[in-house]
Protein backbone atom coordinates (compact mmCIF):
# COMPACT_ATOMS: atom_id res chain seq x y z
CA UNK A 1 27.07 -47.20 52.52
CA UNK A 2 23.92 -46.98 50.90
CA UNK A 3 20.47 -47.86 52.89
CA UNK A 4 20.16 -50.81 50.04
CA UNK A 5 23.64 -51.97 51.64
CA UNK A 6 22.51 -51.32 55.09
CA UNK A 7 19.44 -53.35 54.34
CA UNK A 8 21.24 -56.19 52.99
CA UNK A 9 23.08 -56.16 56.19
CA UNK A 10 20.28 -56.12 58.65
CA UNK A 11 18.78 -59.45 56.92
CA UNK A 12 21.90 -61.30 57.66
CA UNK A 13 22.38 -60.07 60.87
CA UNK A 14 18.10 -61.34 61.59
CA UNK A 15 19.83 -64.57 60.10
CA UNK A 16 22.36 -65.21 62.63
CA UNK A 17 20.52 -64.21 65.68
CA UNK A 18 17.88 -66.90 63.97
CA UNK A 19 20.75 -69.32 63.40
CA UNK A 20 22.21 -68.75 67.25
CA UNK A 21 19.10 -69.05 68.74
CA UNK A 22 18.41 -72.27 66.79
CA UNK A 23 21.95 -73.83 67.95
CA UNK A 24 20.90 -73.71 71.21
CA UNK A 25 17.70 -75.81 70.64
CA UNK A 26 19.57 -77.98 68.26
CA UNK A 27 22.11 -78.50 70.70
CA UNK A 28 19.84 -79.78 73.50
CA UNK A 29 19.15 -82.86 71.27
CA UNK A 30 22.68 -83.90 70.19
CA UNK A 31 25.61 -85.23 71.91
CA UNK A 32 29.23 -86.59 71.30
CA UNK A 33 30.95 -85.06 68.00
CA UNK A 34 27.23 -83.49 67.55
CA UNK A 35 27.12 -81.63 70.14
CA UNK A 36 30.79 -80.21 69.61
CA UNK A 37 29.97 -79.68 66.02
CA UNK A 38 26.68 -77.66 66.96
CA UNK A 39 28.79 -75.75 69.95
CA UNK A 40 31.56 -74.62 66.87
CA UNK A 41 28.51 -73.47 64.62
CA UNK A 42 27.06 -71.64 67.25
CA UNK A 43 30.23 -69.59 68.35
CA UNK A 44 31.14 -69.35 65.00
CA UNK A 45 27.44 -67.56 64.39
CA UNK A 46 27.85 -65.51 67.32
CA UNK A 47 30.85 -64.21 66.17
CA UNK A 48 29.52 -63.41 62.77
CA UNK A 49 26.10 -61.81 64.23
CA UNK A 50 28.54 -59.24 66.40
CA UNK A 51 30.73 -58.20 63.13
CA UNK A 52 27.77 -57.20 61.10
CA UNK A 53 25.79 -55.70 65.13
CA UNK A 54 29.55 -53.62 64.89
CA UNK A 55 29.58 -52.78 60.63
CA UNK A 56 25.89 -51.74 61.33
CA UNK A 57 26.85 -49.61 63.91
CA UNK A 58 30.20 -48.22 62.63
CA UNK A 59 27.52 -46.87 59.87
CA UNK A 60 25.51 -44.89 62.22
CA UNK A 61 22.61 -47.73 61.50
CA UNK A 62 21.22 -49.48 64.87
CA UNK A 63 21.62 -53.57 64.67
CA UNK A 64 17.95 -55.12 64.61
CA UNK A 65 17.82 -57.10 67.74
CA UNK A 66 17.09 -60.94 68.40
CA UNK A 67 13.22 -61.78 68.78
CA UNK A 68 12.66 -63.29 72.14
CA UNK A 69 12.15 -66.96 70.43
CA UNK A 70 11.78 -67.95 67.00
CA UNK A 71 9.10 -70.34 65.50
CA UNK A 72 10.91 -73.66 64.45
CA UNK A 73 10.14 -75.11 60.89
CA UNK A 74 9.70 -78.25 62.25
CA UNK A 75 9.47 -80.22 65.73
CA UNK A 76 13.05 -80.90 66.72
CA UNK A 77 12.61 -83.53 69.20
CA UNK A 78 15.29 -85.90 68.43
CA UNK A 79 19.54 -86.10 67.39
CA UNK A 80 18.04 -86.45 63.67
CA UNK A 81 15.81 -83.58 63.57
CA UNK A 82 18.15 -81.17 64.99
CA UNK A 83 20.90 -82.69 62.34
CA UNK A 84 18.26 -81.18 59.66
CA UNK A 85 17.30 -78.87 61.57
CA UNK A 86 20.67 -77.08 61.56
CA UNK A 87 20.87 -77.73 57.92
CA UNK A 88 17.90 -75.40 57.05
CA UNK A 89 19.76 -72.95 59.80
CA UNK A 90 22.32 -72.79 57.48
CA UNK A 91 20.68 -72.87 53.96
CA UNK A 92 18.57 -69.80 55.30
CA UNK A 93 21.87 -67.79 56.60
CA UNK A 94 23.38 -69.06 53.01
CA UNK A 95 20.04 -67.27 50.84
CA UNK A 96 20.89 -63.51 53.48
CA UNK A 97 24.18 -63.48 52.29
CA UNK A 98 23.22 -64.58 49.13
CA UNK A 99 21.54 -60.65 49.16
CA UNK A 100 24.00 -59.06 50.48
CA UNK A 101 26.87 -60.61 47.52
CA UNK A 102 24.12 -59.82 44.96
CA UNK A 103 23.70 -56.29 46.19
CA UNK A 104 27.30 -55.55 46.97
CA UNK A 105 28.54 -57.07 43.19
CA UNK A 106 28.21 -52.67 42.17
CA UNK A 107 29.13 -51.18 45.13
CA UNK A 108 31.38 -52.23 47.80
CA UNK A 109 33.64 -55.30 47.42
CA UNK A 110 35.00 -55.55 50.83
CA UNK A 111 30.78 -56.23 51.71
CA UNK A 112 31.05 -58.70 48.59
CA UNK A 113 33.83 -61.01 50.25
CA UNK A 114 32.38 -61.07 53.32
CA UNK A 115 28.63 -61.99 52.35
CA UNK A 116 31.08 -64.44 50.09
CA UNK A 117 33.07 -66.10 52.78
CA UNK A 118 29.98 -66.18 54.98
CA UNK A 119 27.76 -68.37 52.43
CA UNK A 120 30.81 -70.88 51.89
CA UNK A 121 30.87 -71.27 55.56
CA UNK A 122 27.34 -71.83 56.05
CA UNK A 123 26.66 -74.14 52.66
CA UNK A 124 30.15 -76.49 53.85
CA UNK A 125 28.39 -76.33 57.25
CA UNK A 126 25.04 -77.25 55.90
CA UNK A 127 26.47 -79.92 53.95
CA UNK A 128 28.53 -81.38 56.54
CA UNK A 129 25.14 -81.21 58.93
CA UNK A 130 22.97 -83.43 55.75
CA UNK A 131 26.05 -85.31 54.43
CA UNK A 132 25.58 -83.85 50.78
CA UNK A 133 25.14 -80.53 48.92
CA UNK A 134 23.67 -79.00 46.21
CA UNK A 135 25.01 -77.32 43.66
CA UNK A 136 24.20 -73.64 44.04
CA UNK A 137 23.45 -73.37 48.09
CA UNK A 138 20.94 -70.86 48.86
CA UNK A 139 19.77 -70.29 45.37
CA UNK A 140 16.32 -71.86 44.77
CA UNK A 141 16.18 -74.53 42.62
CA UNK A 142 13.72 -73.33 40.24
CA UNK A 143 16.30 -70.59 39.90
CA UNK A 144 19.26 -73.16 38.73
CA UNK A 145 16.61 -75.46 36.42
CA UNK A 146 18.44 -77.11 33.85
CA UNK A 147 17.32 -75.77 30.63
CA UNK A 148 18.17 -77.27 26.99
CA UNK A 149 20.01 -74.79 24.83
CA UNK A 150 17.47 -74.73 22.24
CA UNK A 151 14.54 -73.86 25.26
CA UNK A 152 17.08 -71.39 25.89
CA UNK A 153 17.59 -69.70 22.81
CA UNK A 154 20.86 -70.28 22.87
CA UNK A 155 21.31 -72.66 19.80
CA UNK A 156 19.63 -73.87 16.72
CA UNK A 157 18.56 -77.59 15.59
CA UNK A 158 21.17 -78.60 12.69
């Protein structure tokens, strides 16, 4: 694996640690299907942040550890704030294994899947947390602009 690869890795691993330590606070504001909804994410992101601690390791790299406490984006002081909260949680793991597809599309597809699978998880979470989606999760949007194929240069007036 290459230290690009490795790299890749480590960012989505500082994701999930992110995304399990902001469950918890998320969690303290919710209740009902909420609550079970943010208890599933969180396991789920546990799980996921201990296969990439093991692929790290199983490559001789050590896993970058969780930061005591993480600064929040926001106050989340209420059911509705965690709700977005946890959305951003997810758009942000979404954009790490954005990096790790992107960097694994000429080297190793078995990394490609999984940085694959793991985005569709997090963007149907993330849209399930705001009740919509976009179309391109974890891609900027100045990235996906619309552009006219003329502006383009993709076609000519007739």
């Amino acid at each position: 694996m290459t230290p690009a690869a490795i790299e890749a890795l480590q960012n989505a691993l500082a994701a999930e640690h992110a995304a399990v330590y902001g469950y918890g606070v998320a969690g303290a504001h919710l209740t009902g299907p909420q609550q079970a909804e943010a208890m599933s994410a969180w396991n789920d992101h546990r799980a996921r942040r201990d296969q990439l601690a093991a692929m790290l390791a199983a490559q001789g790299a050590i896993p970058a550890a969780a930061a005591a406490a993480y600064r929040l984006p926001f106050p989340v002081t209420s059911a509705l704030a965690a709700a977005a909260f946890t959305a951003a949680l997810e758009d942000g793991i979404t954009r790490a294994y954005l990096g790790l597809v992107g960097l694994a599309a000429s080297q190793d597809q078995s990394l490609r899947t999984f940085g694959a699978l793991a985005m569709q998880d997090a963007a149907v979470r993330a849209a399930q947390w705001l009740g919509a989606t976009v179309a391109f999760p974890g891609l900027p949007r100045s990235a996906v602009a619309r552009q006219s194929p003329h502006a383009a240069g993709r076609g000519t007036p007739s």
